[in-house]
C-alpha atoms as a PDB file:
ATOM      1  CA  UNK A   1       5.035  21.802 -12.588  1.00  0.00           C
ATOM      2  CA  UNK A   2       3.124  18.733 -13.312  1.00  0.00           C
ATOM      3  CA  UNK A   3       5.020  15.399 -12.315  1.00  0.00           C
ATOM      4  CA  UNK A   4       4.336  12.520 -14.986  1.00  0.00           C
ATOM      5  CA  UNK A   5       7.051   9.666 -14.872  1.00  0.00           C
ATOM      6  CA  UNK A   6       8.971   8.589 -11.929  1.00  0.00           C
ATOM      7  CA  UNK A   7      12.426   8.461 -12.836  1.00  0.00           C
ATOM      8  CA  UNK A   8      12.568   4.867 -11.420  1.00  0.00           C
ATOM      9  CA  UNK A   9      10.465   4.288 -14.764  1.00  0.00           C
ATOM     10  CA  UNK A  10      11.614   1.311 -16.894  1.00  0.00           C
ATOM     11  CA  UNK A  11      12.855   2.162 -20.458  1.00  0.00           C
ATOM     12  CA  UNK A  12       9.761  -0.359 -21.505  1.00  0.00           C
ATOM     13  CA  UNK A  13       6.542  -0.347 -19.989  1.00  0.00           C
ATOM     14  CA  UNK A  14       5.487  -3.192 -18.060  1.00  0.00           C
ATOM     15  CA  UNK A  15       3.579  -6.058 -19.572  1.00  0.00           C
ATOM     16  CA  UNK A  16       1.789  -7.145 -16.066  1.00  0.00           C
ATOM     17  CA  UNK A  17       0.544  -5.036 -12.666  1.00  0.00           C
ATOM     18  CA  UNK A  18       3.844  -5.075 -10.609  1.00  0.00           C
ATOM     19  CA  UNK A  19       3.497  -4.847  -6.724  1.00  0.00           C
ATOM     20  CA  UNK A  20       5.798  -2.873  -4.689  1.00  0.00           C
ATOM     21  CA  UNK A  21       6.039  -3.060  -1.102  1.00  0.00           C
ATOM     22  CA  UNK A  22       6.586  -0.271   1.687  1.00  0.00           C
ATOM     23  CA  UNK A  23       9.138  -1.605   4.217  1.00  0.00           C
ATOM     24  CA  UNK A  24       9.797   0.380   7.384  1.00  0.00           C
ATOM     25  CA  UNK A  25      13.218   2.360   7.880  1.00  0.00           C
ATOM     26  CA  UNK A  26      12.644   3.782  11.277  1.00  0.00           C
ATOM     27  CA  UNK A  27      10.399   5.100  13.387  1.00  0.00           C
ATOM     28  CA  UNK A  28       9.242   8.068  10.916  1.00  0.00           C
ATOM     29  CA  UNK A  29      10.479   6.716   7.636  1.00  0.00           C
ATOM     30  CA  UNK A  30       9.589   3.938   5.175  1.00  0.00           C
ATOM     31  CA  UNK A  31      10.765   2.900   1.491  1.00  0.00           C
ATOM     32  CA  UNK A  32       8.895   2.108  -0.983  1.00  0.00           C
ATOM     33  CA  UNK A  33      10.576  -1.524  -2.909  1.00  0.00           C
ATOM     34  CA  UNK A  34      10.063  -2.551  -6.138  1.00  0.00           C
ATOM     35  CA  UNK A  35       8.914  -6.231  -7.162  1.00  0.00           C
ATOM     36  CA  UNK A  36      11.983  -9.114  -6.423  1.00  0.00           C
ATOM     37  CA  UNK A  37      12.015 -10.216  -9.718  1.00  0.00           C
ATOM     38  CA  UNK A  38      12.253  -6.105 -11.297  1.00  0.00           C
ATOM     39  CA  UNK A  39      15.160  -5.225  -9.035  1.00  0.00           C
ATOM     40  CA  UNK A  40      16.740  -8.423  -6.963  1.00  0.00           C
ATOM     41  CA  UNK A  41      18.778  -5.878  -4.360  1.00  0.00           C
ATOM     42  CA  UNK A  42      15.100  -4.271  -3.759  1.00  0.00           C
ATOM     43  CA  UNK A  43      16.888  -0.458  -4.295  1.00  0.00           C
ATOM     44  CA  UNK A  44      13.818   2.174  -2.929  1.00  0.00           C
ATOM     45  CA  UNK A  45      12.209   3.498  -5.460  1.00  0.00           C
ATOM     46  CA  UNK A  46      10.580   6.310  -3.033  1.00  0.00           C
ATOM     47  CA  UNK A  47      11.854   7.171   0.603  1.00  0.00           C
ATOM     48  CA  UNK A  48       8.703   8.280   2.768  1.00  0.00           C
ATOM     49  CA  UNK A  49       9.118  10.455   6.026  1.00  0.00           C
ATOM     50  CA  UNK A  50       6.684  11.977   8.513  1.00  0.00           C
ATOM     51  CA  UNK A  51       7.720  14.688  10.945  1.00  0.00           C
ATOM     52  CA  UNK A  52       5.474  16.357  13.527  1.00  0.00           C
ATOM     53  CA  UNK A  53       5.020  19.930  13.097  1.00  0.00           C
ATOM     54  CA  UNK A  54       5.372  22.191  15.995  1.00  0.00           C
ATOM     55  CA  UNK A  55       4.912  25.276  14.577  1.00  0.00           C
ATOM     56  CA  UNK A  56       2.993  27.298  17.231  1.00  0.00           C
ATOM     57  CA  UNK A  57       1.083  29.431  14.414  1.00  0.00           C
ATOM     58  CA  UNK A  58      -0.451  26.420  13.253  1.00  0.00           C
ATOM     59  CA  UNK A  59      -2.561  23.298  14.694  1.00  0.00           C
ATOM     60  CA  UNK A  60      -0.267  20.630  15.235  1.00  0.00           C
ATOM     61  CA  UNK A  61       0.168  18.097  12.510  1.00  0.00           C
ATOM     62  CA  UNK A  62       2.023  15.362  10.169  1.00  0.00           C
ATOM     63  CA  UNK A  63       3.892  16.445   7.328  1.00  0.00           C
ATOM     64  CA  UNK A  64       4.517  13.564   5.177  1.00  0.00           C
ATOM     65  CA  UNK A  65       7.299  13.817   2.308  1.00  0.00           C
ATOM     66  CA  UNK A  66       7.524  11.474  -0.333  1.00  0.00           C
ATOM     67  CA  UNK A  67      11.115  11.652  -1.908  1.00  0.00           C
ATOM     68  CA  UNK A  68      12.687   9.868  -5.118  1.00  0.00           C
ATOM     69  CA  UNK A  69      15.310   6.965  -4.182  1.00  0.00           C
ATOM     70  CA  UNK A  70      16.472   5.387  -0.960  1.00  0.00           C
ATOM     71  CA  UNK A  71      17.449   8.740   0.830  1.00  0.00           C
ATOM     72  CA  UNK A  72      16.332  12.268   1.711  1.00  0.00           C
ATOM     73  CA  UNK A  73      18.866  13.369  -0.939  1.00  0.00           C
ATOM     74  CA  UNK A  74      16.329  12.294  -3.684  1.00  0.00           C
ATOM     75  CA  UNK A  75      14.229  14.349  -5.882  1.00  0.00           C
ATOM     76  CA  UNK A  76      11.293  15.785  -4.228  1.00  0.00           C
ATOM     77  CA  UNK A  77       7.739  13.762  -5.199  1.00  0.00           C
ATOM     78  CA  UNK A  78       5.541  16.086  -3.450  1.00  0.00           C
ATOM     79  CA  UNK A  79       4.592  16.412   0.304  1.00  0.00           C
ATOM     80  CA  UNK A  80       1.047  17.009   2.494  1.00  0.00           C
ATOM     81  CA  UNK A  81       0.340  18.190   5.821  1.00  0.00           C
ATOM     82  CA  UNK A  82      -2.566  17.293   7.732  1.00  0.00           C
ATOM     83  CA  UNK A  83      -3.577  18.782  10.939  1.00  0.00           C
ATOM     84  CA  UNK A  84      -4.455  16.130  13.759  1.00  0.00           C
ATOM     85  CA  UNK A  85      -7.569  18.201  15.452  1.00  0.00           C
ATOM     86  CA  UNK A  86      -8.612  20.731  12.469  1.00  0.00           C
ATOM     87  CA  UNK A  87      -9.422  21.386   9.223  1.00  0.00           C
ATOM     88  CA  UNK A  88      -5.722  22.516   8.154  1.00  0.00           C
ATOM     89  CA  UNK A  89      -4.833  20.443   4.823  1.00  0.00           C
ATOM     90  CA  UNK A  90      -1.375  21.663   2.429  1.00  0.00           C
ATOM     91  CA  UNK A  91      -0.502  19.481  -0.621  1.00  0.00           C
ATOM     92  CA  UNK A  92       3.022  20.358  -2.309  1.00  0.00           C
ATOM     93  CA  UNK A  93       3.549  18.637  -5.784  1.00  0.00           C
ATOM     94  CA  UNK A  94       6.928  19.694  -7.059  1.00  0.00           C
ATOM     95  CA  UNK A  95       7.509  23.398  -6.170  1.00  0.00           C
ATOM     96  CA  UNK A  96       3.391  24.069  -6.377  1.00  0.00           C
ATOM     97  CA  UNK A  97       1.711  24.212  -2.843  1.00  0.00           C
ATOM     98  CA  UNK A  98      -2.369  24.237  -2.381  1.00  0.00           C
ATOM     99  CA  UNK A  99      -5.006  23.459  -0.113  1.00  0.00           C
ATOM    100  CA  UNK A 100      -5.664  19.857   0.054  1.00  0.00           C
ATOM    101  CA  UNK A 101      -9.383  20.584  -0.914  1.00  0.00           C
ATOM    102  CA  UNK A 102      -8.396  21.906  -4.183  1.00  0.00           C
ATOM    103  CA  UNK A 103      -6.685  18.461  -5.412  1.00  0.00           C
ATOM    104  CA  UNK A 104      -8.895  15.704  -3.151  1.00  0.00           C
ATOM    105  CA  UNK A 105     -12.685  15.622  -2.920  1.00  0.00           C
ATOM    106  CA  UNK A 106     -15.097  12.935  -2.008  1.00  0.00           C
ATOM    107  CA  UNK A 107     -16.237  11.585  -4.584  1.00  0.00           C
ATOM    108  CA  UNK A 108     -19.963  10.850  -4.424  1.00  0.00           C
ATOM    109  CA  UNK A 109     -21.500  10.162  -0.868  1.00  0.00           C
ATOM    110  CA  UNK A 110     -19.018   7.728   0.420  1.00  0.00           C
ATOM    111  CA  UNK A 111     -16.437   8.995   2.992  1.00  0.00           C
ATOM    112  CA  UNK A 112     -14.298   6.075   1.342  1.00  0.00           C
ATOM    113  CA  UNK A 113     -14.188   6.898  -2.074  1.00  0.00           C
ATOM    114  CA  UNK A 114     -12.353  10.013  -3.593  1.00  0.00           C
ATOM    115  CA  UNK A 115     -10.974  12.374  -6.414  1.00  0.00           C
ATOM    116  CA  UNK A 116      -7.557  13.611  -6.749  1.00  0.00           C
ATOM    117  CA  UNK A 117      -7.283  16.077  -9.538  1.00  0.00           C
ATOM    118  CA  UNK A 118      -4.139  17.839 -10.800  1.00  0.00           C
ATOM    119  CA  UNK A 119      -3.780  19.634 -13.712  1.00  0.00           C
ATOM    120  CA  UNK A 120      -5.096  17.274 -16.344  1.00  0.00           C
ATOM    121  CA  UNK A 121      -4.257  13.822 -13.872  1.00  0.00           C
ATOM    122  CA  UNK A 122      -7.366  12.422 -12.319  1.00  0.00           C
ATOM    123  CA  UNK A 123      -7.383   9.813 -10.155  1.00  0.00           C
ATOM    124  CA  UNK A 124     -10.357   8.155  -8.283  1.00  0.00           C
ATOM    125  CA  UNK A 125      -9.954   5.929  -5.223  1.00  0.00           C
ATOM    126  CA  UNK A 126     -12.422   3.574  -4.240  1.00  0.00           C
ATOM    127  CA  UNK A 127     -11.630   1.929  -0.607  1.00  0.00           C
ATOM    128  CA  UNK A 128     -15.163   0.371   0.540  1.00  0.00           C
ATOM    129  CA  UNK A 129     -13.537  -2.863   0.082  1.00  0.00           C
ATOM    130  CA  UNK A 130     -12.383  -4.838   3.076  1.00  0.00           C
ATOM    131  CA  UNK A 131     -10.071  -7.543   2.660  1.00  0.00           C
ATOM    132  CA  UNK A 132     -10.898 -11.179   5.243  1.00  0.00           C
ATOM    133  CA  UNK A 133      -8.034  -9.807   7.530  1.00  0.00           C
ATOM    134  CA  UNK A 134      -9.276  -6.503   7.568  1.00  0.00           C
ATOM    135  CA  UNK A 135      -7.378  -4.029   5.735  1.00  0.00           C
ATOM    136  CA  UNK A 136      -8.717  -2.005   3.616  1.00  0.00           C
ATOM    137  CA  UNK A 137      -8.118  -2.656  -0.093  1.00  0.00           C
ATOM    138  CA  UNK A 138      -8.269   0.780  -2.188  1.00  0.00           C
ATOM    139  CA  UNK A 139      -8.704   0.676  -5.946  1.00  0.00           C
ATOM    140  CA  UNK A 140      -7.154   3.732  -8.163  1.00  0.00           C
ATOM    141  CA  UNK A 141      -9.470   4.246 -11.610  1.00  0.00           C
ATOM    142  CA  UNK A 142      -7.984   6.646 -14.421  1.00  0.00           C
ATOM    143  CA  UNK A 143     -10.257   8.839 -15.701  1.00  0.00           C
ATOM    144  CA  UNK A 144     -11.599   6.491 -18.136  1.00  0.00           C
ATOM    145  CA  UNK A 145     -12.927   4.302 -15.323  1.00  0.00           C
ATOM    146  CA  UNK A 146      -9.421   1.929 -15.901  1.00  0.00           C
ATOM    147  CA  UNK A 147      -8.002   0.274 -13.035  1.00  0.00           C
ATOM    148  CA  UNK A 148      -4.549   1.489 -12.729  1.00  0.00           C
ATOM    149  CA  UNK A 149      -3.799   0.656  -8.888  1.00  0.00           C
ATOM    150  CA  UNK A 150      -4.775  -0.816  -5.670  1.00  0.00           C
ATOM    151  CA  UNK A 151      -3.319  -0.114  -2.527  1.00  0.00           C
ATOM    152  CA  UNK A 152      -3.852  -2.195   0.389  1.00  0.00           C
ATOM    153  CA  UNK A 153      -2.694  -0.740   3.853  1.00  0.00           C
ATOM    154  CA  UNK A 154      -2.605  -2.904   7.358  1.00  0.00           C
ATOM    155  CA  UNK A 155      -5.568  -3.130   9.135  1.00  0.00           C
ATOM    156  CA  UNK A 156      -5.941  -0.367  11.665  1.00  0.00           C
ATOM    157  CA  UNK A 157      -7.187  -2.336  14.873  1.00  0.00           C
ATOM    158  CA  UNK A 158      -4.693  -5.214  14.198  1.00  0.00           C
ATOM    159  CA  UNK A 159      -2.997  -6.698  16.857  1.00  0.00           C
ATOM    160  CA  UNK A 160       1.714  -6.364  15.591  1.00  0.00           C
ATOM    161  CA  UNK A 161       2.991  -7.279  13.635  1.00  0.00           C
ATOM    162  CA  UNK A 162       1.178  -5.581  11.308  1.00  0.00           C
ATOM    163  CA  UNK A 163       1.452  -7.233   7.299  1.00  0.00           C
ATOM    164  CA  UNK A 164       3.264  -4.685   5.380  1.00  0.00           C
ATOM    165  CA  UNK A 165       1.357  -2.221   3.087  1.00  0.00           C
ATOM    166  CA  UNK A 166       1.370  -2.706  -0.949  1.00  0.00           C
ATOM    167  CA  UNK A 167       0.557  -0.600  -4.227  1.00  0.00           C
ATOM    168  CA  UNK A 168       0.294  -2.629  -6.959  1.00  0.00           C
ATOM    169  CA  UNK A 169       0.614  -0.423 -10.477  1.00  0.00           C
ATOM    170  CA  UNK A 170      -0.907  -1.686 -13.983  1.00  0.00           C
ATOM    171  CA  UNK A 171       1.052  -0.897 -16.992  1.00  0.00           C
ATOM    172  CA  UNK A 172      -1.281   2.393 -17.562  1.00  0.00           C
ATOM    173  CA  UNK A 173      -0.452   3.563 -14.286  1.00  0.00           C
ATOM    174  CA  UNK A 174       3.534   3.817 -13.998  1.00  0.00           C
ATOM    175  CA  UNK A 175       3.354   7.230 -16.035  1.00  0.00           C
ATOM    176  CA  UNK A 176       1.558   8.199 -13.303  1.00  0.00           C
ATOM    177  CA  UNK A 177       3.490   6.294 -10.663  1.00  0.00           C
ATOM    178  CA  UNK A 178       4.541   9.739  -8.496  1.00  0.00           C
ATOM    179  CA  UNK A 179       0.632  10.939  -8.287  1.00  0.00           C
ATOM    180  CA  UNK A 180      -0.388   7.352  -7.530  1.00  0.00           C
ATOM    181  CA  UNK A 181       1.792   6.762  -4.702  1.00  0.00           C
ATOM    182  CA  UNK A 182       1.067  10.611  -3.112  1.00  0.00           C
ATOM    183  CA  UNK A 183      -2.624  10.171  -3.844  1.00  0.00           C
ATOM    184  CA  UNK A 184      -2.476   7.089  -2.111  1.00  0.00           C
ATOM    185  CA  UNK A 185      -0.762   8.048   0.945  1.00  0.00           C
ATOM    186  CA  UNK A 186      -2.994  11.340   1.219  1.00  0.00           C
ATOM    187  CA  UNK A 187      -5.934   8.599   0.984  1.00  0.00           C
ATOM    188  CA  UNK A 188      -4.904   6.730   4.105  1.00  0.00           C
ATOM    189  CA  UNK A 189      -4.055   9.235   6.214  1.00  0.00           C
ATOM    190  CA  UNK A 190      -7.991  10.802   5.528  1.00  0.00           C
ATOM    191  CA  UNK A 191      -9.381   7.832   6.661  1.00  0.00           C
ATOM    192  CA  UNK A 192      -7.255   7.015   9.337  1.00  0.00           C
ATOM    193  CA  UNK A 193      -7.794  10.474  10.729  1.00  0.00           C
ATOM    194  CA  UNK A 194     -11.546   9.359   9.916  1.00  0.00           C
ATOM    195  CA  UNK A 195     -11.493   6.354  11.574  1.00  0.00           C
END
């Protein structure tokens, strides 16, 4: 099953790059809010939760979910796992489950920059920028070479509070919105486990 549109889509495209925010829920779960001036009660567009898995027939690790609307009653995005101290990688898109290796590579020599390929969706990141406060500032390319995101996480040696995270989508990237957002997240956590 290949996801395409988020169902928060807009009936019309967007004219500009609109940036959405991910504001913290609890201690495992975030939202993802849309631009003030798109939605003024700032509904979630995604709901994003991490739970440790204790499985003992696996090496510990994070599963993170990434879930349609403002609760864990919405309409399943995709998930990942990633082990904490070996190789172990899952990546669940819809009701299709792989190894992480089969949907992200690096891409070239960097250990910042990567592929995410799906189906026909491809998706390179670029994160060798580094913004003056030091987060790292990732740029999502179509596979034209378009920019269709950036996604800008905290700084990982920053002193709290930490600035909250953004993804800002260009009007080519919202039919991609649910692969953007996943890809993203998958990004991070690889170089945060890298780090």
């Amino acid at each position: 099953m290949l996801i395409r549109e988020s169902s928060y889509a807009l009936s019309e495209r967007p004219t500009r790059p609109r940036m959405y925010t991910f504001s913290s829920w609890s201690n495992n779960s975030m939202f993802l809010l849309p631009p003030r001036d798109v939605d003024r009660t700032l509904t979630p567009v995604y709901n994003i939760s991490t739970a440790l898995n204790l499985n003992p027939f696996v090496p510990l690790s994070y599963v993170t979910t990434v879930k349609r609307g403002f609760d864990e009653e919405g309409n399943l995005v995709g998930e990942f796992e990633l082990a904490i101290m070996h190789s172990r990688a899952i990546v669940r898109i819809g009701n299709h489950s792989t190894r992480m290796s089969n949907i992200l590579k690096k891409d070239g020599y960097s250990p910042r920059k990567f592929l995410w390929q799906y189906g026909d969706i491809e998706l390179r990141w670029d994160c060798r920028t580094t913004l003056d406060d030091g987060s790292p500032m990732c740029i999502c390319s179509d596979n034209r070479s378009h920019q269709i995101a950036s996604f800008v996480p905290p700084p990982l040696d920053a002193s709290p509070p930490l600035p909250a995270a953004t993804l800002t989508v260009f009007p080519d990237g919202h039919e991609l919105f649910d692969h953007i957002l996943l890809s993203a997240l998958v990004v991070e956590r690889k170089i945060t486990l890298s780090f």
